[in-house]
Protein backbone atom coordinates (compact mmCIF):
# COMPACT_ATOMS: atom_id res chain seq x y z
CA UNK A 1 -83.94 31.69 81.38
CA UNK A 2 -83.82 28.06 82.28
CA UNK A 3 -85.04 27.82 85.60
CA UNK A 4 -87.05 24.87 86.29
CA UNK A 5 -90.04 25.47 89.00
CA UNK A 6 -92.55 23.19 89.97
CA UNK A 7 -95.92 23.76 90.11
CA UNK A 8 -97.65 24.10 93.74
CA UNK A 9 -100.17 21.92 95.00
CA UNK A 10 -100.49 17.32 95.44
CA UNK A 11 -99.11 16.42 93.17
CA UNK A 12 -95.65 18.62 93.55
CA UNK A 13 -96.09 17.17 97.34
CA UNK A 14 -95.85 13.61 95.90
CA UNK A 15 -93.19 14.74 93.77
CA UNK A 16 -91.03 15.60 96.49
CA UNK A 17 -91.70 12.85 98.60
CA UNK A 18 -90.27 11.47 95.77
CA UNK A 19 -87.68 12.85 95.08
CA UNK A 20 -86.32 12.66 98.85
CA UNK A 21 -87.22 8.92 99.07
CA UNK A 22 -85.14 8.21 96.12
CA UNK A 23 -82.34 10.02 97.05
CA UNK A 24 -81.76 8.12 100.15
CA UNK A 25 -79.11 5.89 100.27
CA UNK A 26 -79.31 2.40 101.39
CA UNK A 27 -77.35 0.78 104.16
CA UNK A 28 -73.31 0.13 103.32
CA UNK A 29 -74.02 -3.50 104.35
CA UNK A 30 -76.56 -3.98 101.80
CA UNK A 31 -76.12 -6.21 99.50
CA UNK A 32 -77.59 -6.74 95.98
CA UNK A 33 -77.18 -10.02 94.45
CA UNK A 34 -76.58 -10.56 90.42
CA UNK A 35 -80.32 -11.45 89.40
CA UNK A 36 -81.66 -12.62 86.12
CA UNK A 37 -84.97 -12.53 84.28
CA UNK A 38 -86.41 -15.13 85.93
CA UNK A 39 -86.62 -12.79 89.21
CA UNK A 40 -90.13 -11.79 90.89
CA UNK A 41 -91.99 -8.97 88.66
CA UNK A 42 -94.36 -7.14 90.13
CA UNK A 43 -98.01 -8.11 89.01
CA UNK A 44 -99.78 -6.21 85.83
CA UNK A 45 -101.83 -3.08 87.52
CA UNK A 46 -104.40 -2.17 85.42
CA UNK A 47 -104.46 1.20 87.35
CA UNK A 48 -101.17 2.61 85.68
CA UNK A 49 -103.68 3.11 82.38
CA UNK A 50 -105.90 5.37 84.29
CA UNK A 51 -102.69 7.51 85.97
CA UNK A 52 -100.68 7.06 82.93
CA UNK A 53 -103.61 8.92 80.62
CA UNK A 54 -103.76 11.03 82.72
CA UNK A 55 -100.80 12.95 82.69
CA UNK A 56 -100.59 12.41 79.05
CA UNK A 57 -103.91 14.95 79.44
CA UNK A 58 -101.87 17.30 81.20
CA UNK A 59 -98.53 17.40 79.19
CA UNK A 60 -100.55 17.98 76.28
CA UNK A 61 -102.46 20.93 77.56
CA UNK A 62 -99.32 22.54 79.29
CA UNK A 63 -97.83 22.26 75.38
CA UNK A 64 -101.00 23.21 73.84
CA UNK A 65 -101.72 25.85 75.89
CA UNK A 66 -98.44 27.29 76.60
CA UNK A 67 -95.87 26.62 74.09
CA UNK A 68 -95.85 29.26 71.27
CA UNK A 69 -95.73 26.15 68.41
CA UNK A 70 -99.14 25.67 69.11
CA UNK A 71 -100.08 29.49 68.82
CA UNK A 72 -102.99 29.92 66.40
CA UNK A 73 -100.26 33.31 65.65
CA UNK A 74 -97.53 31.78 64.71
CA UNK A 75 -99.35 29.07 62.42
CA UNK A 76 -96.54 26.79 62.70
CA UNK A 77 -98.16 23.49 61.21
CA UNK A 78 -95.51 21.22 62.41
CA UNK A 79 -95.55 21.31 65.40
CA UNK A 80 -99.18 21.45 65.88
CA UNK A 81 -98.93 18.14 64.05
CA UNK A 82 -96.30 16.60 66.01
CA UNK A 83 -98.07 17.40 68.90
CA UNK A 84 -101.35 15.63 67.81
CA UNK A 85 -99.61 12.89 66.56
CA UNK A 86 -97.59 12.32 69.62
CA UNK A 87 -100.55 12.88 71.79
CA UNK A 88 -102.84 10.31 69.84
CA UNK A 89 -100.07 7.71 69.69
CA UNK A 90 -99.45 8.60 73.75
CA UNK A 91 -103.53 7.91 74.36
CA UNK A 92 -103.21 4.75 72.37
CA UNK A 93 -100.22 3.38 74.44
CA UNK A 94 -101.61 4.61 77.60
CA UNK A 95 -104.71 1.96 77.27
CA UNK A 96 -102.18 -1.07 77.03
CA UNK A 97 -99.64 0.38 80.43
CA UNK A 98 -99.75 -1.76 83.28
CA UNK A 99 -96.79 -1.06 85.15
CA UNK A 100 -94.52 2.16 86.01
CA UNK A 101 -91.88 1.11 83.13
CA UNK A 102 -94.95 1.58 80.72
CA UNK A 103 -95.31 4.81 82.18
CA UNK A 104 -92.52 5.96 81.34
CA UNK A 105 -92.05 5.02 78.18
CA UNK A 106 -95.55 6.68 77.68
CA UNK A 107 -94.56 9.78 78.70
CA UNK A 108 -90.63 9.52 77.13
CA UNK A 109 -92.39 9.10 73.94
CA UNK A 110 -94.69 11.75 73.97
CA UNK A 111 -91.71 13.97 74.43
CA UNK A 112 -89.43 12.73 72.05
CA UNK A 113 -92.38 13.10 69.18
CA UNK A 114 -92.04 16.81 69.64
CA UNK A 115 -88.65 17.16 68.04
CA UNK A 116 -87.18 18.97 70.36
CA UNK A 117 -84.88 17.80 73.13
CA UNK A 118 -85.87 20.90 75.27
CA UNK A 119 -89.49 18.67 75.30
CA UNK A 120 -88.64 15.93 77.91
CA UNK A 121 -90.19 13.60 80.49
CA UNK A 122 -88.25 13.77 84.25
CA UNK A 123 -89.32 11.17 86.05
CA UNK A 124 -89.29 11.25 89.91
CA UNK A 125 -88.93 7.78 90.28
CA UNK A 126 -85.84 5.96 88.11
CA UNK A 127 -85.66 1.90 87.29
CA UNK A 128 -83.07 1.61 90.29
CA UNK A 129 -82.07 -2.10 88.27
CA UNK A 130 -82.14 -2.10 84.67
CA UNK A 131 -81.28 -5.73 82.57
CA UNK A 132 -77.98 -5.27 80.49
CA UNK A 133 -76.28 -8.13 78.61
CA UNK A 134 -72.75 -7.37 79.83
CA UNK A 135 -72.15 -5.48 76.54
CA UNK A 136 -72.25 -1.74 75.79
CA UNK A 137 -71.65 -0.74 71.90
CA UNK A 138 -70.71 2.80 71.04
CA UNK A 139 -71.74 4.36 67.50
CA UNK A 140 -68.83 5.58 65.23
CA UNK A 141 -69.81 6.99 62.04
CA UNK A 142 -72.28 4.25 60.43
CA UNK A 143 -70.42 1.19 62.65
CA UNK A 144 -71.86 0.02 66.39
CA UNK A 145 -68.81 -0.86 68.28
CA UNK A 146 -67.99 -2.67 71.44
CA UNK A 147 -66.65 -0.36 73.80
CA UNK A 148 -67.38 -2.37 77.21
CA UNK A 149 -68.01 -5.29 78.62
CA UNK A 150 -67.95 -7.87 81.20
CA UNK A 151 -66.93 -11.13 81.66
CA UNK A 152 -67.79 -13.31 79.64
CA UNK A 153 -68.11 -11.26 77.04
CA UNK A 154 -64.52 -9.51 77.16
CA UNK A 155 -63.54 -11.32 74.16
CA UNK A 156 -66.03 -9.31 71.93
CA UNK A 157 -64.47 -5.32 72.80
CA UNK A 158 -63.72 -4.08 69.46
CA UNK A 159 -66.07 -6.15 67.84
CA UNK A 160 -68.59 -4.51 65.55
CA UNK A 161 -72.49 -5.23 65.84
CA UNK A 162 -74.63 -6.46 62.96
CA UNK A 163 -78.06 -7.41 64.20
CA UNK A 164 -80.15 -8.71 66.57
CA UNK A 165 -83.06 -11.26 65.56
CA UNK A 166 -82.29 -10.95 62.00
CA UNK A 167 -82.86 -7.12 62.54
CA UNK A 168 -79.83 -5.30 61.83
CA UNK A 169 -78.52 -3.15 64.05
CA UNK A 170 -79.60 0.58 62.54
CA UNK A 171 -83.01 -0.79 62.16
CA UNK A 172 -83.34 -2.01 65.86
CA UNK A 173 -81.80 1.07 66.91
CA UNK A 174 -84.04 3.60 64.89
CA UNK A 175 -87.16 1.56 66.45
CA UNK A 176 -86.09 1.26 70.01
CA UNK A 177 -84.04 3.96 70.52
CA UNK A 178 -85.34 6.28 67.70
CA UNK A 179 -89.13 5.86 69.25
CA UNK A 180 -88.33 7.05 72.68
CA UNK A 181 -84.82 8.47 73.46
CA UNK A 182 -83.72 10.71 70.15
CA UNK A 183 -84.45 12.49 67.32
CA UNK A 184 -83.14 9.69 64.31
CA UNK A 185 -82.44 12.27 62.15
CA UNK A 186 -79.63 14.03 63.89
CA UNK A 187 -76.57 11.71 63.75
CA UNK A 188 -75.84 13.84 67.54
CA UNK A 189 -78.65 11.66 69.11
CA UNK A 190 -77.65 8.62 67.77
CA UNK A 191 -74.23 8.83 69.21
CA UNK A 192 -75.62 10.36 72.72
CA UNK A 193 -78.26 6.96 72.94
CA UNK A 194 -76.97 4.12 71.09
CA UNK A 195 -74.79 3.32 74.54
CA UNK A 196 -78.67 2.21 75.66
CA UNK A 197 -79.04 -0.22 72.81
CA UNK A 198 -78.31 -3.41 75.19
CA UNK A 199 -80.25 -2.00 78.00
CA UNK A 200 -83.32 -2.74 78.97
CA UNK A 201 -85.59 -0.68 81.50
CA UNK A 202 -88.71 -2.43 80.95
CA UNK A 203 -90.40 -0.57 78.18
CA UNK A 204 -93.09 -2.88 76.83
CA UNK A 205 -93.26 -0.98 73.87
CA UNK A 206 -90.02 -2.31 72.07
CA UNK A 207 -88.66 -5.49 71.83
CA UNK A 208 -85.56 -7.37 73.90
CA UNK A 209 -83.63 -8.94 71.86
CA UNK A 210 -82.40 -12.70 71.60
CA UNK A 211 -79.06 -12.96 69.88
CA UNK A 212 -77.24 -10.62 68.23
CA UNK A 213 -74.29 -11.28 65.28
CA UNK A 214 -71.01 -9.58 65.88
CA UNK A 215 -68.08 -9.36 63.33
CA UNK A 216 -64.40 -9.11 64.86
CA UNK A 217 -61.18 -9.55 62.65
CA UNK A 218 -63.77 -10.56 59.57
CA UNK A 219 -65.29 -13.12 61.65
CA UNK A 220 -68.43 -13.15 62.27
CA UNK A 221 -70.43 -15.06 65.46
CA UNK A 222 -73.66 -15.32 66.72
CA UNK A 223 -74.39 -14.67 70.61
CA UNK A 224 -76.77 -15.71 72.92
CA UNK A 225 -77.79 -12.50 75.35
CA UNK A 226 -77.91 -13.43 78.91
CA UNK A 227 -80.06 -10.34 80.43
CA UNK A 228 -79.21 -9.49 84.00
CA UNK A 229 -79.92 -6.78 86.36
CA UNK A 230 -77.23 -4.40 87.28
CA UNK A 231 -77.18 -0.95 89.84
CA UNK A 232 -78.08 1.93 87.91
CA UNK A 233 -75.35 3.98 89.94
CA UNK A 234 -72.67 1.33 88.49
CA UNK A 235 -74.42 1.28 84.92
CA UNK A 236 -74.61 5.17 84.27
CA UNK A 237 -70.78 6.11 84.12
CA UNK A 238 -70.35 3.67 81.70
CA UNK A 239 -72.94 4.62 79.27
CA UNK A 240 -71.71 7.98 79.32
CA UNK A 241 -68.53 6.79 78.82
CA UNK A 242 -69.09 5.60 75.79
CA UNK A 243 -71.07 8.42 74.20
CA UNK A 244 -67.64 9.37 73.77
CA UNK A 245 -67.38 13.09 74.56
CA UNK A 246 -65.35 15.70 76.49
CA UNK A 247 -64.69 18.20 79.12
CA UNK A 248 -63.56 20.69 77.82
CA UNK A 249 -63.17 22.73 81.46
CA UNK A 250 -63.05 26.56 81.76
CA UNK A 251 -59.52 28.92 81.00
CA UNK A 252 -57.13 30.13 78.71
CA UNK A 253 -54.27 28.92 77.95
CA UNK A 254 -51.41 28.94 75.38
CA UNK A 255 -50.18 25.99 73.09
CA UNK A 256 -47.96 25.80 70.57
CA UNK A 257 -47.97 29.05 68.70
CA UNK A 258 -51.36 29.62 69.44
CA UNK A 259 -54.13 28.99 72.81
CA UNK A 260 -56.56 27.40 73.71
CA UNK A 261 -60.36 28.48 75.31
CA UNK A 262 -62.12 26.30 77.05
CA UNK A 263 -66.14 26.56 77.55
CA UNK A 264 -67.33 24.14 78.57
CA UNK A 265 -70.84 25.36 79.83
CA UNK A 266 -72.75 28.73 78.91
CA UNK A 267 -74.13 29.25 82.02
CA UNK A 268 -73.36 29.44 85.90
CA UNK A 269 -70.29 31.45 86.82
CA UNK A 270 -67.52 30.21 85.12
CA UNK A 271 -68.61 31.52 81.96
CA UNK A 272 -68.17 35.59 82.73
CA UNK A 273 -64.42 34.34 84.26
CA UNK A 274 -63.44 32.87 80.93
CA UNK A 275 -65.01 36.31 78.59
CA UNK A 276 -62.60 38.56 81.63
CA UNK A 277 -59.58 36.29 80.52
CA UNK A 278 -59.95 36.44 77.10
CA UNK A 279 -60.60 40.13 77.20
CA UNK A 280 -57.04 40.82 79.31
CA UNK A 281 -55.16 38.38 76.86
CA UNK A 282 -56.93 39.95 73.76
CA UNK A 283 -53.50 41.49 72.45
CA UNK A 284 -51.67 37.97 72.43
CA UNK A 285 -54.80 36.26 71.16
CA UNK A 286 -55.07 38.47 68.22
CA UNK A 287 -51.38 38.22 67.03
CA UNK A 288 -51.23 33.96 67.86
CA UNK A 289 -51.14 31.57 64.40
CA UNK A 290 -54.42 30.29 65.78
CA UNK A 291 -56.81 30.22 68.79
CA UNK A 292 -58.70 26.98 70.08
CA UNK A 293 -62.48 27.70 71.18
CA UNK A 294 -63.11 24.44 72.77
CA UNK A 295 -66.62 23.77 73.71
CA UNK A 296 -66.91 20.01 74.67
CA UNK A 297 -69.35 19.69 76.78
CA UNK A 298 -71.22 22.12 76.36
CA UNK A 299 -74.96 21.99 76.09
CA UNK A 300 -75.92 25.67 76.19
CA UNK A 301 -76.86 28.50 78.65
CA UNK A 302 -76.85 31.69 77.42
CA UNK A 303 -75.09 32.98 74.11
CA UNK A 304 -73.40 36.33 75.36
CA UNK A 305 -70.30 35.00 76.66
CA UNK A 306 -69.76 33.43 72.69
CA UNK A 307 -70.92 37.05 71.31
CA UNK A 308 -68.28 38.62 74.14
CA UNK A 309 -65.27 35.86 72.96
CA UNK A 310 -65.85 36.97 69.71
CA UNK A 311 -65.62 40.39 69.96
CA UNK A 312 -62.52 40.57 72.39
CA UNK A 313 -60.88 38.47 69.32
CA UNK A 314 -62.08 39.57 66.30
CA UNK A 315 -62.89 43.32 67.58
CA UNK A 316 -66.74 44.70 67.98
CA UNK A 317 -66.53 46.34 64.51
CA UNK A 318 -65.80 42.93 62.83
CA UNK A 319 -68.02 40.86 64.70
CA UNK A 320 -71.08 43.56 64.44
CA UNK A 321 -70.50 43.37 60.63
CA UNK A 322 -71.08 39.88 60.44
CA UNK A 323 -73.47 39.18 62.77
CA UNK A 324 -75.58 42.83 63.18
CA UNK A 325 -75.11 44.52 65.81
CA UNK A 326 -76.67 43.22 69.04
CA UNK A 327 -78.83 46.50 69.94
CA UNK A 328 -79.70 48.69 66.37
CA UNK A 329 -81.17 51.84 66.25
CA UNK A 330 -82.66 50.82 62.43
CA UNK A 331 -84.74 48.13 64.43
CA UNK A 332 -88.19 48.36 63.52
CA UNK A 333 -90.63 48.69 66.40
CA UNK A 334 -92.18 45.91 66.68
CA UNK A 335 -88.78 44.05 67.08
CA UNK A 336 -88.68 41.90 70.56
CA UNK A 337 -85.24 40.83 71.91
CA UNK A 338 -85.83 37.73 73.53
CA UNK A 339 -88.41 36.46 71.13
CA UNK A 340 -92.01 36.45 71.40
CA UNK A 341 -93.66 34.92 74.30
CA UNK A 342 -97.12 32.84 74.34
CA UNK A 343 -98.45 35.25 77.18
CA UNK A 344 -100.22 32.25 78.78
CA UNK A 345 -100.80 33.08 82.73
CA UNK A 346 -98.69 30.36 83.68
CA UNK A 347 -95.81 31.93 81.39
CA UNK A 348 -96.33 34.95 82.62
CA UNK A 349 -96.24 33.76 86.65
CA UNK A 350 -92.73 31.65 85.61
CA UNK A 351 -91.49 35.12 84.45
CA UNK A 352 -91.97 36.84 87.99
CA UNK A 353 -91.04 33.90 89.82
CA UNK A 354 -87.97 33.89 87.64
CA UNK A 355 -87.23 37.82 88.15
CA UNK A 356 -87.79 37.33 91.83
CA UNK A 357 -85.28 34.42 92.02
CA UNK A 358 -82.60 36.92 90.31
CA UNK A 359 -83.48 39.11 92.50
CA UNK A 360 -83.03 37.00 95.82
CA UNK A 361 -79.22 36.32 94.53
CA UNK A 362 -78.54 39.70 93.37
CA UNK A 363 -78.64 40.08 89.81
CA UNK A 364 -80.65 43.48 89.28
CA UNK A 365 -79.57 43.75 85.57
CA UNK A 366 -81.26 40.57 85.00
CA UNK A 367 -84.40 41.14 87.37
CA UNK A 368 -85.21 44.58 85.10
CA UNK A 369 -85.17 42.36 81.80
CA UNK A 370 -87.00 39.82 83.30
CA UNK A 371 -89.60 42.50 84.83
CA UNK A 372 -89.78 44.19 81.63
CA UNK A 373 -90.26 41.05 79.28
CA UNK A 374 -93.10 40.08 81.73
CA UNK A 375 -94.52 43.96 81.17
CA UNK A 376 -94.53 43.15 77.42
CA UNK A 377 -96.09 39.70 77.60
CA UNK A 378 -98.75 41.38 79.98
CA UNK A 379 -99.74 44.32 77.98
CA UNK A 380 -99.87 41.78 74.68
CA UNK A 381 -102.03 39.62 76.31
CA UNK A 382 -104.36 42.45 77.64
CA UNK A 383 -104.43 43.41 74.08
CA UNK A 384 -106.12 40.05 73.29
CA UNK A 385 -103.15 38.77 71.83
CA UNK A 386 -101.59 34.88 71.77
CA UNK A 387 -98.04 35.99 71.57
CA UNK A 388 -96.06 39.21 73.15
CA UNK A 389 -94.79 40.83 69.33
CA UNK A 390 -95.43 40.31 65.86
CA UNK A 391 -94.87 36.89 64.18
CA UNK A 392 -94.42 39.27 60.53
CA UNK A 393 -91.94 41.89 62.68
CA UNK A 394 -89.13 42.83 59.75
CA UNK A 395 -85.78 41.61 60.20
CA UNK A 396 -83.18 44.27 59.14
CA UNK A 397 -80.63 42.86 56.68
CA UNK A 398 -77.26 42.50 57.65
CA UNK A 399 -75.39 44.26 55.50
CA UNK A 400 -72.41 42.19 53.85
CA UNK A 401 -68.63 42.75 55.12
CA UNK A 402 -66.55 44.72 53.00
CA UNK A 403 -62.49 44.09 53.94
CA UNK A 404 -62.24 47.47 52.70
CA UNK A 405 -64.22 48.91 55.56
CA UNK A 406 -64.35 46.47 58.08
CA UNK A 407 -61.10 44.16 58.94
CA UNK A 408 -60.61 42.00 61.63
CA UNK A 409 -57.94 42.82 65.22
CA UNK A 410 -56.92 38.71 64.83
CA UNK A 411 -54.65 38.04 62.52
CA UNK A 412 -54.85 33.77 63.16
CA UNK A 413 -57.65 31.67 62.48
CA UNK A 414 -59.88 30.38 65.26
CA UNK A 415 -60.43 26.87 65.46
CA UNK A 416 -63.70 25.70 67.06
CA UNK A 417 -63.35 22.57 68.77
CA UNK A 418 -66.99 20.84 69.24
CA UNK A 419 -68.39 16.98 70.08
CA UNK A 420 -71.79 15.71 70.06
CA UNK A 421 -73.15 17.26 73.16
CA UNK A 422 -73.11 20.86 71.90
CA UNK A 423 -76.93 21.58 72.22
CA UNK A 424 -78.77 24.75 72.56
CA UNK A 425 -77.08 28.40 73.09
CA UNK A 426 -73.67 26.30 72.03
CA UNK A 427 -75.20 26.12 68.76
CA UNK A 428 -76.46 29.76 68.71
CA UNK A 429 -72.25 30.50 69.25
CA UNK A 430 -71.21 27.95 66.93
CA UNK A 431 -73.23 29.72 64.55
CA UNK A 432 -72.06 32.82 65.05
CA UNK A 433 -67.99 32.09 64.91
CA UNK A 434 -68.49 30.05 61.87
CA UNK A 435 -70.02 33.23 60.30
CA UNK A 436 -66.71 34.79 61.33
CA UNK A 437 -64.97 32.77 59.44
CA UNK A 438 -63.77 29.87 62.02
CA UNK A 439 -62.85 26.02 61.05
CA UNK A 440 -64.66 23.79 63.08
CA UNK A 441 -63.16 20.63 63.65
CA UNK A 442 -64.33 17.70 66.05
CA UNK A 443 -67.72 15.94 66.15
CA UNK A 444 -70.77 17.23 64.59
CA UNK A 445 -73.16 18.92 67.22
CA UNK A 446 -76.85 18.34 68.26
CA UNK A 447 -79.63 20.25 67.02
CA UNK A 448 -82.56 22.39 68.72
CA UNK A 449 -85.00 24.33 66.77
CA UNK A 450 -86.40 28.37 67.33
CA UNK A 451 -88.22 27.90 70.54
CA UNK A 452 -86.41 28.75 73.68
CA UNK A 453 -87.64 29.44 77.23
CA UNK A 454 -87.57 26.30 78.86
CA UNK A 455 -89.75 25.28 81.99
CA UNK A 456 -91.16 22.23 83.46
CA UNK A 457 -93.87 21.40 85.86
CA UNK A 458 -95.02 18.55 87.78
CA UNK A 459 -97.78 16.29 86.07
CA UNK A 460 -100.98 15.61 88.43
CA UNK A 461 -99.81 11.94 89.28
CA UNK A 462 -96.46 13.71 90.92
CA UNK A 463 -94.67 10.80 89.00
CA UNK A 464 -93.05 12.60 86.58
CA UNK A 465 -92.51 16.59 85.37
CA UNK A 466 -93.05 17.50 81.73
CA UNK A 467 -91.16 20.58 80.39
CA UNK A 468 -92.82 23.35 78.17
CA UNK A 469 -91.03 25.99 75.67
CA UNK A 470 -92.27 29.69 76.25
CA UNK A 471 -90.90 31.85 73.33
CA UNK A 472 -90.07 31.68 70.18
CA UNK A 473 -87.32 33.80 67.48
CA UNK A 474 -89.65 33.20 63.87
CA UNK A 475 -86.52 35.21 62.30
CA UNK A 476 -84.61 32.92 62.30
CA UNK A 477 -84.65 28.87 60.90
CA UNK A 478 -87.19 26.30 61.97
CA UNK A 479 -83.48 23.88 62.85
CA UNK A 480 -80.28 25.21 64.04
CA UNK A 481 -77.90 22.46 63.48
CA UNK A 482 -76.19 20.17 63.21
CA UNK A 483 -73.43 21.67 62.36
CA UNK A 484 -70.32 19.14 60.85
CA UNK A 485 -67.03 19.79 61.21
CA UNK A 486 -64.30 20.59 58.29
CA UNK A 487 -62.63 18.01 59.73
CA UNK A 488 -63.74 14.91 62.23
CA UNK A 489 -61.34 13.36 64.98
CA UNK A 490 -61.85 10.05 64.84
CA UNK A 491 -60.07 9.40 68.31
CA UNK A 492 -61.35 9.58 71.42
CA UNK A 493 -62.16 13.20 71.89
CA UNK A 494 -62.14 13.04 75.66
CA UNK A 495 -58.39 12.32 75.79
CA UNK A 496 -57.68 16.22 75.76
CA UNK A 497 -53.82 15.41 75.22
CA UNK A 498 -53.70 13.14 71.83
CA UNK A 499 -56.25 15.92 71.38
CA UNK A 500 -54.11 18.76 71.63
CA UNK A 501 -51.63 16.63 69.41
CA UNK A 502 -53.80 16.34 66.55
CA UNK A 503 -54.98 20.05 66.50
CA UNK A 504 -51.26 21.31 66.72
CA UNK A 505 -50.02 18.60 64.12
CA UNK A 506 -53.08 18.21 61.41
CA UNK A 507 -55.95 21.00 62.55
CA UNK A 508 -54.44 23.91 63.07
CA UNK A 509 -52.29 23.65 59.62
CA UNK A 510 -55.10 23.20 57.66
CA UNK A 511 -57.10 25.85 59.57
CA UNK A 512 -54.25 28.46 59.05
CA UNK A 513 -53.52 27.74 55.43
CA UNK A 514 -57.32 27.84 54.15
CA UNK A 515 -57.62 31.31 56.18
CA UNK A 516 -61.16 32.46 55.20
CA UNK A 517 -61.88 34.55 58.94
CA UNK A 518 -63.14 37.80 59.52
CA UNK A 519 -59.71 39.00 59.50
CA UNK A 520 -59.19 38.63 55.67
């Protein structure tokens, strides 16, 4: 359940107006001229400390008081610390802001300490003109490469970075970057932010560098960065450009002696549409040398299209021996399928405005979960109670596949295609086919941890919305993901044809002759 609804009330109001002033779009005669540094900046206001504390008040109570991490139940001492930490080190930069960009980078912060990228800061309000140096690196394995530029820098594309200031480059990155846009310890994040290195959107918290040292055919020269302003709308597309990751669409299709899936999402309604056409071309699937899952792209949604995949391919038997069955009589009673809930009153009012907004587009299925999660939640928190089941609740062992008993309907190996942007319920089903046995190949994938549920809300300044997790699934680890591939494509992996190449040519050999799957 990821719908996002805004709280009521002024500050939503300002929110809006927001939102609608910032979508409008300026005249097609206007005009925005290349500006440096030296252009007018608006005075320091010494009233963005008061606003800016503020709504660091009220992201941390909305996390305190709603997320199940900070549960007294669950007794999960890391993220009460993290959210401490980030919400003394938030306080502390709040008395120095003086300016929206400080803000921000206030409120970014606080929501990067958390861990989690389901914890972010939205602001209504975007820096329209960032400064950029005319040079955009992309991260490949340990090295920061050149991947775009302008004149006059064209002559450094291909070039690697070194450092900046006599701060080299992973250093600089893990501060500025590391501090406020990702989580340094998943390799994911890096590659997702380090487009953003060069880029400055007036954070006074980190520093701008000077010069930086490239290296290009074993040469190595020192630059002088000229920082200008440039159109966000014109900046964006680049930067995700060179994240370098794919599309992978949705269909099925064959290639070579096998086919290939392609998911890119987990939610919306091209998901079912994919499941129906794998189910109808189950026979052929089952008897191909191998079967591409491709999920570039895809930062979550909802898992059972993956479980559904898996089961048209590998047959329900199969899959429910690996995984458990998804509904088991031997359950004990305490069990709770969509995790425990903190049965805040604000949790419990985003779970009938959710069921009601299923209901409005006709989904009953999904209105009577909805209705009776929020039944559970209520009756727990009548009860006294800070979360909707028991944190101690027994797991029931999955028993271990015997070939013997249980074999698998595919006879090929799947092959599960994945980049950096897999996030979420994409790691839930990445999970889950690599228990069947599949070869991943690719980039490695993000990370998330056990909380799920997300929401957001506006803060009382209406400047920004802060986003809260609601349940959590203590059965399974603190960290899902990353997960690394068997094997890492070092090419471009949005270029779905040299793509395809390599999987036919070096993939899908290896895959097939180190056959370890479910069906085996």
């Amino acid at each position: 359940m990821n719908l996002e609804r805004p709280r009521s009330g002024l500050g939503a109001l300002i929110g809006l107006a927001a939102l609608a002033v910032f979508g409008a779009a300026p005249p097609a005669s206007a005009q925005i001229p290349s500006l440096g540094v030296t252009t007018f900046q608006a005075p320091p206001d010494p009233r963005w400390r008061e606003i800016t504390a503020g709504d660091v008040e009220a992201a941390y109570r909305l996390l305190r008081d709603n997320d199940p991490g900070a549960s007294p139940e669950l007794h999960d001492l890391v993220f009460q610390r993290r959210l401490e930490d980030g919400h003394r080190t938030a306080l502390e930069r709040a008395g120095a802001v003086t300016s929206y960009q400080g803000y921000l980078a206030v409120l970014a912060g606080f929501a990067n300490a958390m861990g989690d990228k389901h914890i972010w800061s939205r602001p209504t309000f975007v820096v329209n003109l960032p400064l950029w140096v005319g040079i955009i690196v992309s991260k490949h394995g340990d090295d920061w490469i050149v991947t775009d530029t302008e004149p006059p820098q064209a002559s450094l594309k291909g070039a690697s970075l070194i450092s900046c200031d006599a701060i080299a480059v992973e250093d600089l990155a893990r501060a500025n970057l590391g501090g406020f846009r990702a989580d340094w310890s998943i390799g994911a994040q890096q590659i997702q932010n380090a487009p953003w290195l060069l880029v400055d959107e007036g954070n006074p918290f980190i520093s701008r560098p000077k010069t930086c040292v490239f290296e290009h055919g074993g040469k190595r020269q020192t630059v002088s960065l000229d920082w200008e302003r440039i159109k966000r709308e014109n900046l964006l597309p680049r930067l995700h450009q060179a994240i370098g990751a794919g599309a992978a669409g949705f269909g099925v299709r064959p290639v070579a002696d096998g086919y290939w899936i392609s998911l890119q999402s987990l939610m919306g309604d091209q998901p079912p549409s994919v499941v129906k056409a794998v189910e109808s071309q189950k026979d052929a699937l089952r008897e191909a040398k191998f079967v591409v899952l491709d999920l570039r792209g895809n930062g979550g949604g909802a898992e059972l299209p993956g479980r559904r995949i898996a089961v048209s391919l590998f047959g329900g038997e199969a899959v429910n021996a690996r995984l458990g069955p998804e509904e088991s009589e031997d359950s004990p009673s305490c069990a709770v399928p969509d995790g425990l809930f903190r049965t805040s009153q604000d949790n419990i009012d985003n779970l009938k405005f959710v069921g009601e907004t299923f209901a409005a587009k006709d989904y009953p299925e999904v209105k009577k979960f909805i209705e009776e999660e929020r039944r559970l939640v209520e009756a727990a928190r009548a009860r006294g109670k800070d979360l909707s089941g028991d944190v101690n609740c027994p797991t029931p062992p999955v028993p271990p596949p015997s070939p013997t008993q249980v074999s698998s309907l595919m006879h090929g190996r799947l092959i599960l295609l994945t980049d950096n942007l897999c996030f979420s319920a994409c790691l839930s089903v990445v999970g889950d086919f690599l228990a069947l046995g599949a070869f991943q190949v690719g980039q490695t994938t993000d990370a998330a941890t056990r909380f799920v549920d997300v929401r957001e809300q506006y803060l009382p300044s209406g400047y920004s919305l802060f986003s809260v997790l609601q349940s959590v699934h203590p059965e399974i680890p603190y960290q899902v993901g990353p997960f690394t591939p068997a094997l890492t494509y070092n090419g471009d992996i949005a270029d779905t044809a040299a793509l395809e190449k390599w999987i036919v040519d070096t993939a899908a050999p290896k895959a097939v002759g180190g056959m370890t799957s479910a069906a085996h």
